[in-house]
PDB file of N, CA and C in Angstrom:
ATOM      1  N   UNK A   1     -13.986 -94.149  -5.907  1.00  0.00           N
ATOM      2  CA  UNK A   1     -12.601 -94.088  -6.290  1.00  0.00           C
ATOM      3  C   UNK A   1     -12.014 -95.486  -6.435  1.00  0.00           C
ATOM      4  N   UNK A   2     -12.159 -96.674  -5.445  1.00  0.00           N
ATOM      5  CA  UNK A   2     -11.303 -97.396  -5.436  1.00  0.00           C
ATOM      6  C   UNK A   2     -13.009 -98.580  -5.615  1.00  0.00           C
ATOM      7  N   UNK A   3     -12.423 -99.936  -5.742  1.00  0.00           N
ATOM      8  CA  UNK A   3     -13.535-100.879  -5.918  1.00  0.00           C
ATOM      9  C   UNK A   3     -13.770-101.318  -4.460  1.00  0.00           C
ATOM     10  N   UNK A   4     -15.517-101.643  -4.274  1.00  0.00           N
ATOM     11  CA  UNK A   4     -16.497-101.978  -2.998  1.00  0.00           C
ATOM     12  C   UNK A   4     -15.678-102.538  -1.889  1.00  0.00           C
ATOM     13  N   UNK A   5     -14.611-103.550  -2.895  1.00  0.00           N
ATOM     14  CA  UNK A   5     -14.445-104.762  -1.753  1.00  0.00           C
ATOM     15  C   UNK A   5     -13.229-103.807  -0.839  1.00  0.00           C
ATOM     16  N   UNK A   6     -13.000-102.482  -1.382  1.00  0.00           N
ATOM     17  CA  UNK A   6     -11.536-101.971  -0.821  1.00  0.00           C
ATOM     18  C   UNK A   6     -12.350-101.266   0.344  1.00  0.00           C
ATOM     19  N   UNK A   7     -13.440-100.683   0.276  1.00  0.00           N
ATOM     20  CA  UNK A   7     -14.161 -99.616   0.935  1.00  0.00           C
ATOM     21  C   UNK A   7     -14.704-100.791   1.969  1.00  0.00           C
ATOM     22  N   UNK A   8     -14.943-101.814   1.540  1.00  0.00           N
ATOM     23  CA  UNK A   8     -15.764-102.470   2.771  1.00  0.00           C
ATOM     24  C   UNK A   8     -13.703-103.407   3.801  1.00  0.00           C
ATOM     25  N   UNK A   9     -12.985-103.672   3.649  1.00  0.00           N
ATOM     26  CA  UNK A   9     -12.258-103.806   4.496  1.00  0.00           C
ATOM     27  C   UNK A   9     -11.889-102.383   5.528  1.00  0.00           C
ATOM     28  N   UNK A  10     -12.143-101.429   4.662  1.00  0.00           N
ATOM     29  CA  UNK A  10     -12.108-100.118   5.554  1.00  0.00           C
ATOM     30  C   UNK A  10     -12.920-100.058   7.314  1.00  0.00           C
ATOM     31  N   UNK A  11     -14.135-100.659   6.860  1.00  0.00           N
ATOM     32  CA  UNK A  11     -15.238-100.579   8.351  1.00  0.00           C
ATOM     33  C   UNK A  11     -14.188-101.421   9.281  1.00  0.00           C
ATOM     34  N   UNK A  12     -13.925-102.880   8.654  1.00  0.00           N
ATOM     35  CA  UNK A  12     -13.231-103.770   9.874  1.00  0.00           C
ATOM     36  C   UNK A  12     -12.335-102.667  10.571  1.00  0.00           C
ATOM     37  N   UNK A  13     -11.610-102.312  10.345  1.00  0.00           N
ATOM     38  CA  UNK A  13     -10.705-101.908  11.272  1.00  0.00           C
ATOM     39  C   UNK A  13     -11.546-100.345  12.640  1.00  0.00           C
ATOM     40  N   UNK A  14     -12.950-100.361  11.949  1.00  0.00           N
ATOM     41  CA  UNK A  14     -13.198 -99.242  13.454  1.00  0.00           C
ATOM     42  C   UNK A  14     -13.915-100.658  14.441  1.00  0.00           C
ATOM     43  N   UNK A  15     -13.491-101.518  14.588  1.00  0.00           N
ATOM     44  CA  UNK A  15     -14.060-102.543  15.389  1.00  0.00           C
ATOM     45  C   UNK A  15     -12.662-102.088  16.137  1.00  0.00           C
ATOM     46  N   UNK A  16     -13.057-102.616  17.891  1.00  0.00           N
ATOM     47  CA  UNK A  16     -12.555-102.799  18.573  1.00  0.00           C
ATOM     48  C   UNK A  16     -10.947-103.336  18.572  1.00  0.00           C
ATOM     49  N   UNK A  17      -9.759-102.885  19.070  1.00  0.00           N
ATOM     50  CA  UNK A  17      -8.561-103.235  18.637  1.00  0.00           C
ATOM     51  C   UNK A  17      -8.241-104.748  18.406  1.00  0.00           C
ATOM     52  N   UNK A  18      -9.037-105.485  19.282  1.00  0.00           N
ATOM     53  CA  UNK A  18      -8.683-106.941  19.530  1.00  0.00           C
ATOM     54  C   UNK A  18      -9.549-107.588  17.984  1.00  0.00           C
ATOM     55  N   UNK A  19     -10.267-106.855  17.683  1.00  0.00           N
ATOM     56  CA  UNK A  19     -11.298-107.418  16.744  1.00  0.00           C
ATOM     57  C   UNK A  19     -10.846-106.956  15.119  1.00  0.00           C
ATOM     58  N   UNK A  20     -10.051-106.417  15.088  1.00  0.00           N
ATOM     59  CA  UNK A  20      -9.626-105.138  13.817  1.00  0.00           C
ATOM     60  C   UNK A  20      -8.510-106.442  12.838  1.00  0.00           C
ATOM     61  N   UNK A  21      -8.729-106.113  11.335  1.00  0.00           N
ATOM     62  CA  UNK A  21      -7.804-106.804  10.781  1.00  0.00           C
ATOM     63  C   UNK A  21      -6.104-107.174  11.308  1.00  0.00           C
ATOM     64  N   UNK A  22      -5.492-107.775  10.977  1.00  0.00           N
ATOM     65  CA  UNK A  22      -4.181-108.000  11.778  1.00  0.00           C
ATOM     66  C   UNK A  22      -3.024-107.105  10.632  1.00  0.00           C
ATOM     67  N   UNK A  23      -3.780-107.345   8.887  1.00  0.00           N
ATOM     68  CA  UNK A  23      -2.964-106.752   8.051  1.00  0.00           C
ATOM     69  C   UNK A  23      -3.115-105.060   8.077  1.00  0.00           C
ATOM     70  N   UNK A  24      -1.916-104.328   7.655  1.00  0.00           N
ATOM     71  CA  UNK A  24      -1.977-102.966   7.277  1.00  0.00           C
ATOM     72  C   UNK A  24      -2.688-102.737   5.682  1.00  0.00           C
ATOM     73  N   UNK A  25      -2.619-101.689   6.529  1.00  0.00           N
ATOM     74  CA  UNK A  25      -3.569-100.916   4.868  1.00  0.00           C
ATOM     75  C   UNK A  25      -2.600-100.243   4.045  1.00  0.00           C
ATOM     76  N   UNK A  26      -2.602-100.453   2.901  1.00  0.00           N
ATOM     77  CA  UNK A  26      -1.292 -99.909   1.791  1.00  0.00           C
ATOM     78  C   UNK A  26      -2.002 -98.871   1.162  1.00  0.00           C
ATOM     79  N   UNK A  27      -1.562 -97.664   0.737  1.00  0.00           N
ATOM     80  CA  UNK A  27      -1.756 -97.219  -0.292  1.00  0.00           C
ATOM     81  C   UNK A  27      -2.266 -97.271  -1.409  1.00  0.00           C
ATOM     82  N   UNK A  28      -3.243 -96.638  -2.057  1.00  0.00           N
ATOM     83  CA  UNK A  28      -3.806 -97.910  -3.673  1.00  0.00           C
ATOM     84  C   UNK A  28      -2.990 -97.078  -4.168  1.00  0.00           C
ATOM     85  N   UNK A  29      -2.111 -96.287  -4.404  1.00  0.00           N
ATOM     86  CA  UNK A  29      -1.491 -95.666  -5.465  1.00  0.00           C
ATOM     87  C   UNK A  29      -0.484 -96.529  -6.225  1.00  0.00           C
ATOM     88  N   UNK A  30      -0.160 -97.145  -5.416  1.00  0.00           N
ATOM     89  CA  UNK A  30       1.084 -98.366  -5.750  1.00  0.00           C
ATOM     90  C   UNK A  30       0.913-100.266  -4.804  1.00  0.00           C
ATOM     91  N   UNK A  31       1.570-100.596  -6.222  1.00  0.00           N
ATOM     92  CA  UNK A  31       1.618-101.828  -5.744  1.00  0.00           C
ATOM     93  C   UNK A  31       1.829-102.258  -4.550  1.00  0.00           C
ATOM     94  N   UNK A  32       1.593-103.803  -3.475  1.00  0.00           N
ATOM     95  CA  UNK A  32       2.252-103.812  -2.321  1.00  0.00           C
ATOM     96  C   UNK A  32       3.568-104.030  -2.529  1.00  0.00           C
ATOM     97  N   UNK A  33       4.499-104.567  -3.475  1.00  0.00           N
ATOM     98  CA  UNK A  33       6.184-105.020  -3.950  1.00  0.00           C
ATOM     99  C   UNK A  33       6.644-103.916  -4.701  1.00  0.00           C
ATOM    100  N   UNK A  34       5.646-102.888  -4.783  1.00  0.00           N
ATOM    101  CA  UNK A  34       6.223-101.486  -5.087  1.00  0.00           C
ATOM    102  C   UNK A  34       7.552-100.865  -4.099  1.00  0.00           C
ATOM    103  N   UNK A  35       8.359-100.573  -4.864  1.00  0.00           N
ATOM    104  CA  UNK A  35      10.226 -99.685  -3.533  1.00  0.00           C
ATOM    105  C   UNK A  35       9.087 -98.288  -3.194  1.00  0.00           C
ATOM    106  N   UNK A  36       8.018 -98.188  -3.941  1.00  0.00           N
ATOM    107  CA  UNK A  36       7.499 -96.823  -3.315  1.00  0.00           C
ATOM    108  C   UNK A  36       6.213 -97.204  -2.553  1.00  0.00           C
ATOM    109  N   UNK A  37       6.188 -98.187  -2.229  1.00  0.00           N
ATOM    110  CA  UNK A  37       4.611 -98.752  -1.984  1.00  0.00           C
ATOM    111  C   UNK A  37       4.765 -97.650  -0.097  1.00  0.00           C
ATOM    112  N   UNK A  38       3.272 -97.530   0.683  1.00  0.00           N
ATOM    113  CA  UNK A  38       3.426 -97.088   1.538  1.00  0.00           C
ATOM    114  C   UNK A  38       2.143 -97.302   2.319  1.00  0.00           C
ATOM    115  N   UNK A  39       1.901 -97.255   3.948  1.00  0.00           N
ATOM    116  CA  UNK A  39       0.755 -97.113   4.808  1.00  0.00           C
ATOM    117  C   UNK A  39      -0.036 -96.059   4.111  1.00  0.00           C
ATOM    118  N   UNK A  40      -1.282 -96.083   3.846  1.00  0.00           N
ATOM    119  CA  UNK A  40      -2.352 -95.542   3.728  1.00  0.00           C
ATOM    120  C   UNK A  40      -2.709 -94.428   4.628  1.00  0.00           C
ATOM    121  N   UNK A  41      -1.957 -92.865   4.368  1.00  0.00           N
ATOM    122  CA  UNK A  41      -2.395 -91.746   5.513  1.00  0.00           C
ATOM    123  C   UNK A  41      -3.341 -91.926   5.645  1.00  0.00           C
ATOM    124  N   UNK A  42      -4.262 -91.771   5.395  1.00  0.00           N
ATOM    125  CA  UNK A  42      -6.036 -91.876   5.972  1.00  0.00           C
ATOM    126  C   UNK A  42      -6.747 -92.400   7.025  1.00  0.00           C
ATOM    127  N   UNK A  43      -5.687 -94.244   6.764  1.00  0.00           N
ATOM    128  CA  UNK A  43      -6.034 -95.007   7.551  1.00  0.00           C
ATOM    129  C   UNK A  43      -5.436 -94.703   8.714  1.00  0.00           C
ATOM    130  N   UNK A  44      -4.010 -94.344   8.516  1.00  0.00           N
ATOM    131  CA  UNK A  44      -2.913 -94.364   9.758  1.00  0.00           C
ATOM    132  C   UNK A  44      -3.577 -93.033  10.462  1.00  0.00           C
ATOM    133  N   UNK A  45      -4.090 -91.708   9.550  1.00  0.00           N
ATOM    134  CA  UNK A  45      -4.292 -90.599  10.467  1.00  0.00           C
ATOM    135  C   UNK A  45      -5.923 -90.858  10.871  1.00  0.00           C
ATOM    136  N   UNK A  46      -6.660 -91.789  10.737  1.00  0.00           N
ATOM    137  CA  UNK A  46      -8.403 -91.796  11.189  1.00  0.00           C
ATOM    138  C   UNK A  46      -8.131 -92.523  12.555  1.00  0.00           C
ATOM    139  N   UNK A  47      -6.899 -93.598  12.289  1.00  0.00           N
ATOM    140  CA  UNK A  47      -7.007 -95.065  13.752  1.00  0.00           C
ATOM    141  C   UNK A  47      -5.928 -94.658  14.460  1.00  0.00           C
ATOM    142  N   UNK A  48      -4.696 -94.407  14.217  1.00  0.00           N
ATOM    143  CA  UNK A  48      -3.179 -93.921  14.672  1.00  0.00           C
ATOM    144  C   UNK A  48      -3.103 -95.360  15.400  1.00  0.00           C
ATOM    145  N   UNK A  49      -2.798 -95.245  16.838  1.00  0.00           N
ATOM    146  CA  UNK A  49      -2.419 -96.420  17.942  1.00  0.00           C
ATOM    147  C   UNK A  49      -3.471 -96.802  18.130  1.00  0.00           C
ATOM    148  N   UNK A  50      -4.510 -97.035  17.697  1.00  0.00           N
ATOM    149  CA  UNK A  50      -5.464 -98.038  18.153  1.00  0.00           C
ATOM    150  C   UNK A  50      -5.928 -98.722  17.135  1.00  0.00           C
ATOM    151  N   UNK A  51      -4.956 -98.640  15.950  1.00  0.00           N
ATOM    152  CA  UNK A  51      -4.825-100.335  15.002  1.00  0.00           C
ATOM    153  C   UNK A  51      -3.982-101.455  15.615  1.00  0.00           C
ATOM    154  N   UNK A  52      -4.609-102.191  15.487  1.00  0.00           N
ATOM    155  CA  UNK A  52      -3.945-103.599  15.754  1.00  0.00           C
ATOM    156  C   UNK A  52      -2.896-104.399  14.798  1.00  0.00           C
ATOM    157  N   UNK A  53      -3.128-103.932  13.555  1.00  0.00           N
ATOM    158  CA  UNK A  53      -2.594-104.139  12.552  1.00  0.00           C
ATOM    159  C   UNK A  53      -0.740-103.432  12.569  1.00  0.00           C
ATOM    160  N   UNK A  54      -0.897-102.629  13.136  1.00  0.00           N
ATOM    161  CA  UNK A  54       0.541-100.978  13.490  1.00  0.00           C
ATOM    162  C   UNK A  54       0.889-101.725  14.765  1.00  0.00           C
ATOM    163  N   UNK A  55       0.337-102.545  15.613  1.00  0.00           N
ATOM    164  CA  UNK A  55       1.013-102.875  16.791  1.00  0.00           C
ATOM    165  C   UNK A  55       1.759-103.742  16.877  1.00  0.00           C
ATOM    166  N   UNK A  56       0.979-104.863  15.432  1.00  0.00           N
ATOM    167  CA  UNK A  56       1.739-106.102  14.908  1.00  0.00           C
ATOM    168  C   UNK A  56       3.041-105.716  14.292  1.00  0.00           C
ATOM    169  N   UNK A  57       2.678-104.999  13.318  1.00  0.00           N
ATOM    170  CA  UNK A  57       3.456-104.793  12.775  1.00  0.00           C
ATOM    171  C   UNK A  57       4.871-104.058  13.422  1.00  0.00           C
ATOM    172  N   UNK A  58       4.806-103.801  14.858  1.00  0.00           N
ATOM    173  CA  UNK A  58       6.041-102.619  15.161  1.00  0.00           C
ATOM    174  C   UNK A  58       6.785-103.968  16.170  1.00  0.00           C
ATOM    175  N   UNK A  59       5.492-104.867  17.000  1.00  0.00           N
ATOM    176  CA  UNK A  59       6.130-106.445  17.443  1.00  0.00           C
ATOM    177  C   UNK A  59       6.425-106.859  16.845  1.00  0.00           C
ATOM    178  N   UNK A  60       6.252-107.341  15.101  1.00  0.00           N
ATOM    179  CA  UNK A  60       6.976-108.589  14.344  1.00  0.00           C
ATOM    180  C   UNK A  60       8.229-108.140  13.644  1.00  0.00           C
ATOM    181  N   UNK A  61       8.546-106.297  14.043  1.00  0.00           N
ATOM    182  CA  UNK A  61       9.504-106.055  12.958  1.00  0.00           C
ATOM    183  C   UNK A  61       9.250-105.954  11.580  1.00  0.00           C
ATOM    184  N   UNK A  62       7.829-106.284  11.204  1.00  0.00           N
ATOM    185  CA  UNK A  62       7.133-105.767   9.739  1.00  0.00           C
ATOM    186  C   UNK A  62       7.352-104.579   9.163  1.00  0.00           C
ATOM    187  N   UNK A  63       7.488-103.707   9.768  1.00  0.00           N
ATOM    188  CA  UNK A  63       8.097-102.003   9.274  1.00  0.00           C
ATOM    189  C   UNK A  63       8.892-101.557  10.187  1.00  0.00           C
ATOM    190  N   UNK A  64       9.870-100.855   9.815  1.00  0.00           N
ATOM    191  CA  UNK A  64      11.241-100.647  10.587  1.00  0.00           C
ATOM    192  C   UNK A  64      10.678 -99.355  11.446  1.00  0.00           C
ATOM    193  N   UNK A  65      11.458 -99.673  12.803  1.00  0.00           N
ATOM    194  CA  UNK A  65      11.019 -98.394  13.673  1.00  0.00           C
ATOM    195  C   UNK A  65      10.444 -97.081  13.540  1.00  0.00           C
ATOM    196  N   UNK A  66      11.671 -96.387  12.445  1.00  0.00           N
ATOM    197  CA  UNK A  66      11.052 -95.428  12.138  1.00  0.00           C
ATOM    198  C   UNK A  66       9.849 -95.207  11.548  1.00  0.00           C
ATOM    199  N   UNK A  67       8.928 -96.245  10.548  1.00  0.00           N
ATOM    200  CA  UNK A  67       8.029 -95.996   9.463  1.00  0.00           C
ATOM    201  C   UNK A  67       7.171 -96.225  11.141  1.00  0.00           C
ATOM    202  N   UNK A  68       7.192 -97.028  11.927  1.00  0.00           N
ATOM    203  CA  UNK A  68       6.491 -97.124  13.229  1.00  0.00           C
ATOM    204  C   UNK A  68       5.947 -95.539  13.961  1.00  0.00           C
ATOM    205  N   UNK A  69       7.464 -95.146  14.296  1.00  0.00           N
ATOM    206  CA  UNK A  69       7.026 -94.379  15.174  1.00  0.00           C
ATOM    207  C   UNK A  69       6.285 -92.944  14.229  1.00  0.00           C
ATOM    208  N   UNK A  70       7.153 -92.679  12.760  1.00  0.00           N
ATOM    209  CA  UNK A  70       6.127 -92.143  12.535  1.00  0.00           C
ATOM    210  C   UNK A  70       4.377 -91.752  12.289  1.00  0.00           C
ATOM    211  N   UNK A  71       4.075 -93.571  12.105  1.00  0.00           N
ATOM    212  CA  UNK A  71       2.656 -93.143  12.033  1.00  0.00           C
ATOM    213  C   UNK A  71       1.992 -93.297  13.335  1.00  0.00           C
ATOM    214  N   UNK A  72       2.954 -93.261  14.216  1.00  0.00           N
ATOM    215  CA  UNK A  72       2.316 -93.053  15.615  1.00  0.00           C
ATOM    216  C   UNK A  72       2.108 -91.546  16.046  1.00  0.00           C
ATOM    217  N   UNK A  73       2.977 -90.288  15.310  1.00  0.00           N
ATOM    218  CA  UNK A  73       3.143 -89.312  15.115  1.00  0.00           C
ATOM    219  C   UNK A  73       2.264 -88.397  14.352  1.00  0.00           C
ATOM    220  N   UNK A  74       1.952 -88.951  13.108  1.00  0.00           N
ATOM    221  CA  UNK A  74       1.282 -89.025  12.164  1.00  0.00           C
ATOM    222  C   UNK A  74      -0.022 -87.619  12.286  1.00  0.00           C
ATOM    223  N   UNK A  75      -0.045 -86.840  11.731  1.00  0.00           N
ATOM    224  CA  UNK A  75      -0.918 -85.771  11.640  1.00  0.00           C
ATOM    225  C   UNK A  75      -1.762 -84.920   9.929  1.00  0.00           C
ATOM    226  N   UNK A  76      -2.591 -85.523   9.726  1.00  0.00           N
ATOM    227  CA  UNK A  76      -2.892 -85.443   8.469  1.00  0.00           C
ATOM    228  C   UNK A  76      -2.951 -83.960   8.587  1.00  0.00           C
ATOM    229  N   UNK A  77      -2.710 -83.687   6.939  1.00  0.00           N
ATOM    230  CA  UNK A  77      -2.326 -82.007   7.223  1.00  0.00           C
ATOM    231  C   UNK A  77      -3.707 -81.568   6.260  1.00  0.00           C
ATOM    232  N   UNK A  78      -5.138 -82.592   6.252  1.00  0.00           N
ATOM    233  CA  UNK A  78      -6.029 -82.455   5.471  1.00  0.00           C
ATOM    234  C   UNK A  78      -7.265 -83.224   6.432  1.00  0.00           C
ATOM    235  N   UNK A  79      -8.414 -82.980   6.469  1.00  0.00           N
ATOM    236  CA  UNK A  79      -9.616 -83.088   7.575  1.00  0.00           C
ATOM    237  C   UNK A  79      -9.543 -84.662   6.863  1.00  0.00           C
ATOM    238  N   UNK A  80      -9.690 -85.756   8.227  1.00  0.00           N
ATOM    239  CA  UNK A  80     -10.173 -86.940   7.414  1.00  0.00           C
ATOM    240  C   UNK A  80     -11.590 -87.024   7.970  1.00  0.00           C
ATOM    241  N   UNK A  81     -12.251 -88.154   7.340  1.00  0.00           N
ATOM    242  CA  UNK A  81     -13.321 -89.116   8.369  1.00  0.00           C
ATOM    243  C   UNK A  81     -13.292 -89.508   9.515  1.00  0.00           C
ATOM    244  N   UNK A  82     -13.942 -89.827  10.700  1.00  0.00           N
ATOM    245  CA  UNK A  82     -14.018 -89.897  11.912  1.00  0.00           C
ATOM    246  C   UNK A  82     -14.022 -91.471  11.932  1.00  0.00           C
ATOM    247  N   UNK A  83     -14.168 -92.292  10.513  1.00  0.00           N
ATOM    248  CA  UNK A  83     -14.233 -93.893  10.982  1.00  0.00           C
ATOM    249  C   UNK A  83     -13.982 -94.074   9.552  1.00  0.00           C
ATOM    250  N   UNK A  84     -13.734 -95.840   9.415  1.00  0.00           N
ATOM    251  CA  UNK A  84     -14.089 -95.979   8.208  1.00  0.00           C
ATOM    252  C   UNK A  84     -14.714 -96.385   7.457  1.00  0.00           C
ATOM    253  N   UNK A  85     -15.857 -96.565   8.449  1.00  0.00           N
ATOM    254  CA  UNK A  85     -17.291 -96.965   8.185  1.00  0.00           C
ATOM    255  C   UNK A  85     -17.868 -95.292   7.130  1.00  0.00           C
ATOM    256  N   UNK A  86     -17.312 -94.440   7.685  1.00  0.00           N
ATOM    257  CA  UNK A  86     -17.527 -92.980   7.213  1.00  0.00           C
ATOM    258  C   UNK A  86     -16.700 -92.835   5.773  1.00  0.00           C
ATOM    259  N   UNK A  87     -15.474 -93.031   5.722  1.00  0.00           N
ATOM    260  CA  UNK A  87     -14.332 -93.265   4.360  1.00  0.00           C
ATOM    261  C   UNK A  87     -15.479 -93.880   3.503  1.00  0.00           C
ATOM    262  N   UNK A  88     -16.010 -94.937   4.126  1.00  0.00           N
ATOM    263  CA  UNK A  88     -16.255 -96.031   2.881  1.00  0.00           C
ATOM    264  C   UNK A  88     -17.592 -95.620   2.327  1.00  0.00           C
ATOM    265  N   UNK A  89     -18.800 -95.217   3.293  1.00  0.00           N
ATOM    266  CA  UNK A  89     -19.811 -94.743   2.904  1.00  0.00           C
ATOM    267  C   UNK A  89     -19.431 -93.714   1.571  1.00  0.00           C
ATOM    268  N   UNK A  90     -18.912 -92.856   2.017  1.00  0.00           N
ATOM    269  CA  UNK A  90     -18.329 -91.738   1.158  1.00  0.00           C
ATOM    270  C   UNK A  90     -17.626 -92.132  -0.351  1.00  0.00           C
ATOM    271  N   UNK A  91     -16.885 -93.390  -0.037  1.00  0.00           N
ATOM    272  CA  UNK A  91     -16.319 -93.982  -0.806  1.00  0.00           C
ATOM    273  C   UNK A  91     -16.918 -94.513  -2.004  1.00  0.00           C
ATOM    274  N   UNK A  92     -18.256 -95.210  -1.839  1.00  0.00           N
ATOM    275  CA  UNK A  92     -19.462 -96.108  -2.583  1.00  0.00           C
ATOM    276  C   UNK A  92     -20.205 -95.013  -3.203  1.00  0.00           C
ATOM    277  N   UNK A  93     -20.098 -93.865  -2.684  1.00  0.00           N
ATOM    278  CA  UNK A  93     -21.383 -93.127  -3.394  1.00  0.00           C
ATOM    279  C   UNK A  93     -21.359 -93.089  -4.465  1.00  0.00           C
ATOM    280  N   UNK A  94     -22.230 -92.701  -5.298  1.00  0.00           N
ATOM    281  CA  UNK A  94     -22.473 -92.632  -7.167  1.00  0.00           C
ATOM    282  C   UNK A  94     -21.822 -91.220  -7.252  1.00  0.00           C
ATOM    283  N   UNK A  95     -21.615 -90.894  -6.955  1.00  0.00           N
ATOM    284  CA  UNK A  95     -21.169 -89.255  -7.356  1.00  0.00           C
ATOM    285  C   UNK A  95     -20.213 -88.590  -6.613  1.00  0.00           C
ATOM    286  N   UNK A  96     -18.854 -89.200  -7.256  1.00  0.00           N
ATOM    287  CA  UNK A  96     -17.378 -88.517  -6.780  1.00  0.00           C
ATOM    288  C   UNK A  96     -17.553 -87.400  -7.563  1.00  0.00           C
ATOM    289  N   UNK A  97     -16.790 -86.312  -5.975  1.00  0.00           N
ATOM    290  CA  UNK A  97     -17.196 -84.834  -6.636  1.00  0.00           C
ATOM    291  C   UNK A  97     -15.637 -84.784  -7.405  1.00  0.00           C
ATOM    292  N   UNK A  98     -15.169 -83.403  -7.529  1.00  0.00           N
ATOM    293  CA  UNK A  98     -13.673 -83.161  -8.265  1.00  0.00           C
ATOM    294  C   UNK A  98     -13.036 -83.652  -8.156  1.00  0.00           C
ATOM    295  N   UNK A  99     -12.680 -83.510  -6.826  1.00  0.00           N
ATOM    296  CA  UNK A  99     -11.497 -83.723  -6.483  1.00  0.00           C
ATOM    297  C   UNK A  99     -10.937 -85.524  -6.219  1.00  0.00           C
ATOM    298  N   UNK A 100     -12.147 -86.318  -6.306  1.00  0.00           N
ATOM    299  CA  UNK A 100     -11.815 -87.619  -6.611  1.00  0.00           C
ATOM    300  C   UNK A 100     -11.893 -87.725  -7.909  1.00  0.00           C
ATOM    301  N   UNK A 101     -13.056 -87.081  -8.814  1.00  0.00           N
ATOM    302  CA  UNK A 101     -12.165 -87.124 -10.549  1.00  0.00           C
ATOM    303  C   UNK A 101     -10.873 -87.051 -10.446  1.00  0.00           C
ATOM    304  N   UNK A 102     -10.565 -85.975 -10.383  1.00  0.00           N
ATOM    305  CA  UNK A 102      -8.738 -85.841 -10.542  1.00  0.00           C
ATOM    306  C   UNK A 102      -8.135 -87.203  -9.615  1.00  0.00           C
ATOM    307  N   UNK A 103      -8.481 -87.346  -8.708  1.00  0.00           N
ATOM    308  CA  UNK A 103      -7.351 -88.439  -8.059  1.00  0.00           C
ATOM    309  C   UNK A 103      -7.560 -89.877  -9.312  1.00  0.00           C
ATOM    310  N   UNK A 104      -8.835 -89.891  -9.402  1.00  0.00           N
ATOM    311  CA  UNK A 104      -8.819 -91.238 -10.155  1.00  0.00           C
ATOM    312  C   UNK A 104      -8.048 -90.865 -11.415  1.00  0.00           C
ATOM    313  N   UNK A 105      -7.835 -90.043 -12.442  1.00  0.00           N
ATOM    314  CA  UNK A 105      -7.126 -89.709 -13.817  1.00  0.00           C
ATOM    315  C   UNK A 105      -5.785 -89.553 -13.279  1.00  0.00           C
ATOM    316  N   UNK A 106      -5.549 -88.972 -12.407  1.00  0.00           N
ATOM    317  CA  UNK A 106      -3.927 -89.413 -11.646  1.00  0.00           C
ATOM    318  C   UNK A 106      -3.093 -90.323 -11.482  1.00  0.00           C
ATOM    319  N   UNK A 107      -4.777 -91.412 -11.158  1.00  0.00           N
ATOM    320  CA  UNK A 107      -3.661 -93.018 -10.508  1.00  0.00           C
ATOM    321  C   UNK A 107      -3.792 -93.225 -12.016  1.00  0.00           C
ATOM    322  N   UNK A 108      -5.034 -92.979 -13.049  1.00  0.00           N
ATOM    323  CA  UNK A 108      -5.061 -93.765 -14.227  1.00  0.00           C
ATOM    324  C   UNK A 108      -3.634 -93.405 -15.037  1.00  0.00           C
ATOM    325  N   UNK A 109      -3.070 -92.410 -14.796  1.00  0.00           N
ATOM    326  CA  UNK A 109      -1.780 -91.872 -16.034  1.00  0.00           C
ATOM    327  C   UNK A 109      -0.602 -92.280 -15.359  1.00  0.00           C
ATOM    328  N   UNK A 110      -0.910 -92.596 -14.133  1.00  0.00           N
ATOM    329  CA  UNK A 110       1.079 -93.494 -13.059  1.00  0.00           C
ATOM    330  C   UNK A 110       0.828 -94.924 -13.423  1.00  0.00           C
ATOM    331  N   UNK A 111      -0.507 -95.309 -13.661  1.00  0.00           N
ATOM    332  CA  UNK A 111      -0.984 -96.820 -13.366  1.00  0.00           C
ATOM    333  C   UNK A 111      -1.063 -97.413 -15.130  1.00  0.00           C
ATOM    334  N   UNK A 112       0.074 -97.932 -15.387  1.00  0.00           N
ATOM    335  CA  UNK A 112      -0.075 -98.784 -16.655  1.00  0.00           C
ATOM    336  C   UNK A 112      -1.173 -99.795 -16.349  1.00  0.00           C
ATOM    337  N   UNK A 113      -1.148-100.727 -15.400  1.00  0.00           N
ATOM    338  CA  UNK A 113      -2.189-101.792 -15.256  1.00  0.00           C
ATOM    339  C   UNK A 113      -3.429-101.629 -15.473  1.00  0.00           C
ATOM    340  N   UNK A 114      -3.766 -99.949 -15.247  1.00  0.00           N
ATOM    341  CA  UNK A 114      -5.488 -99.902 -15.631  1.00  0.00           C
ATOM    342  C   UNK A 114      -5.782 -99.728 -16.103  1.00  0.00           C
ATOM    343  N   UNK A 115      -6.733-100.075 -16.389  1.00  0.00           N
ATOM    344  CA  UNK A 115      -7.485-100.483 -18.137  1.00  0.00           C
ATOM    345  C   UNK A 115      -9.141 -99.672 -17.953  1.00  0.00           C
ATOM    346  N   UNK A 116      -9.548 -98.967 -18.536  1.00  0.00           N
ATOM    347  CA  UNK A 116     -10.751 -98.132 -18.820  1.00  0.00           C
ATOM    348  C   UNK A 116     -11.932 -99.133 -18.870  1.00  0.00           C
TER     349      UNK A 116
END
């Protein structure tokens, strides 16, 4: 669905909290200076409070309380991966079944920037 280098920042973060990227994970649907840009459910519902990245971010004032406490809340209402060493494996394979066809022709018809 998304390119290698996106699937391989995915693993860093099942490292240990102290060891885990410091940045959040955005959404690929939208830009990061997107008014709709947003945390990545997947990521927020696979790690919840044991990103390091969500802890920074709720100490530096990087996302306002509420966007905080919700993904501390956070309950995917769809089965994820158990890591994202698991996302990403899944991610790389040669053969996205349907339902990532459709997601990719989705972002391609919101996404002027991408090019075939």
């Amino acid at each position: 669905m998304w390119d290698d280098s996106e699937y391989a920042k995915l693993r860093r973060y099942d490292a240990d909290t102290g060891d885990q990227p410091t940045a959040v994970f955005q959404c690929h649907q939208y830009d990061a200076g997107d008014t709709e840009s947003r945390l990545c459910a997947g990521w927020v519902g696979c790690h919840g409070g044991q990103l390091l990245a969500l802890r920074l971010a709720a100490a530096t004032g990087e996302l306002p309380e509420e966007d905080i406490d919700a993904t501390f809340d956070y309950q995917s209402p769809v089965p994820l991966f158990e890591s994202g060493a698991a996302a990403a494996d899944h991610g790389v394979s040669e053969n996205p079944g349907p339902q990532a066809r459709a997601l990719q022709e989705k972002v391609r018809r919101s996404r002027s920037d991408i090019v075939d």
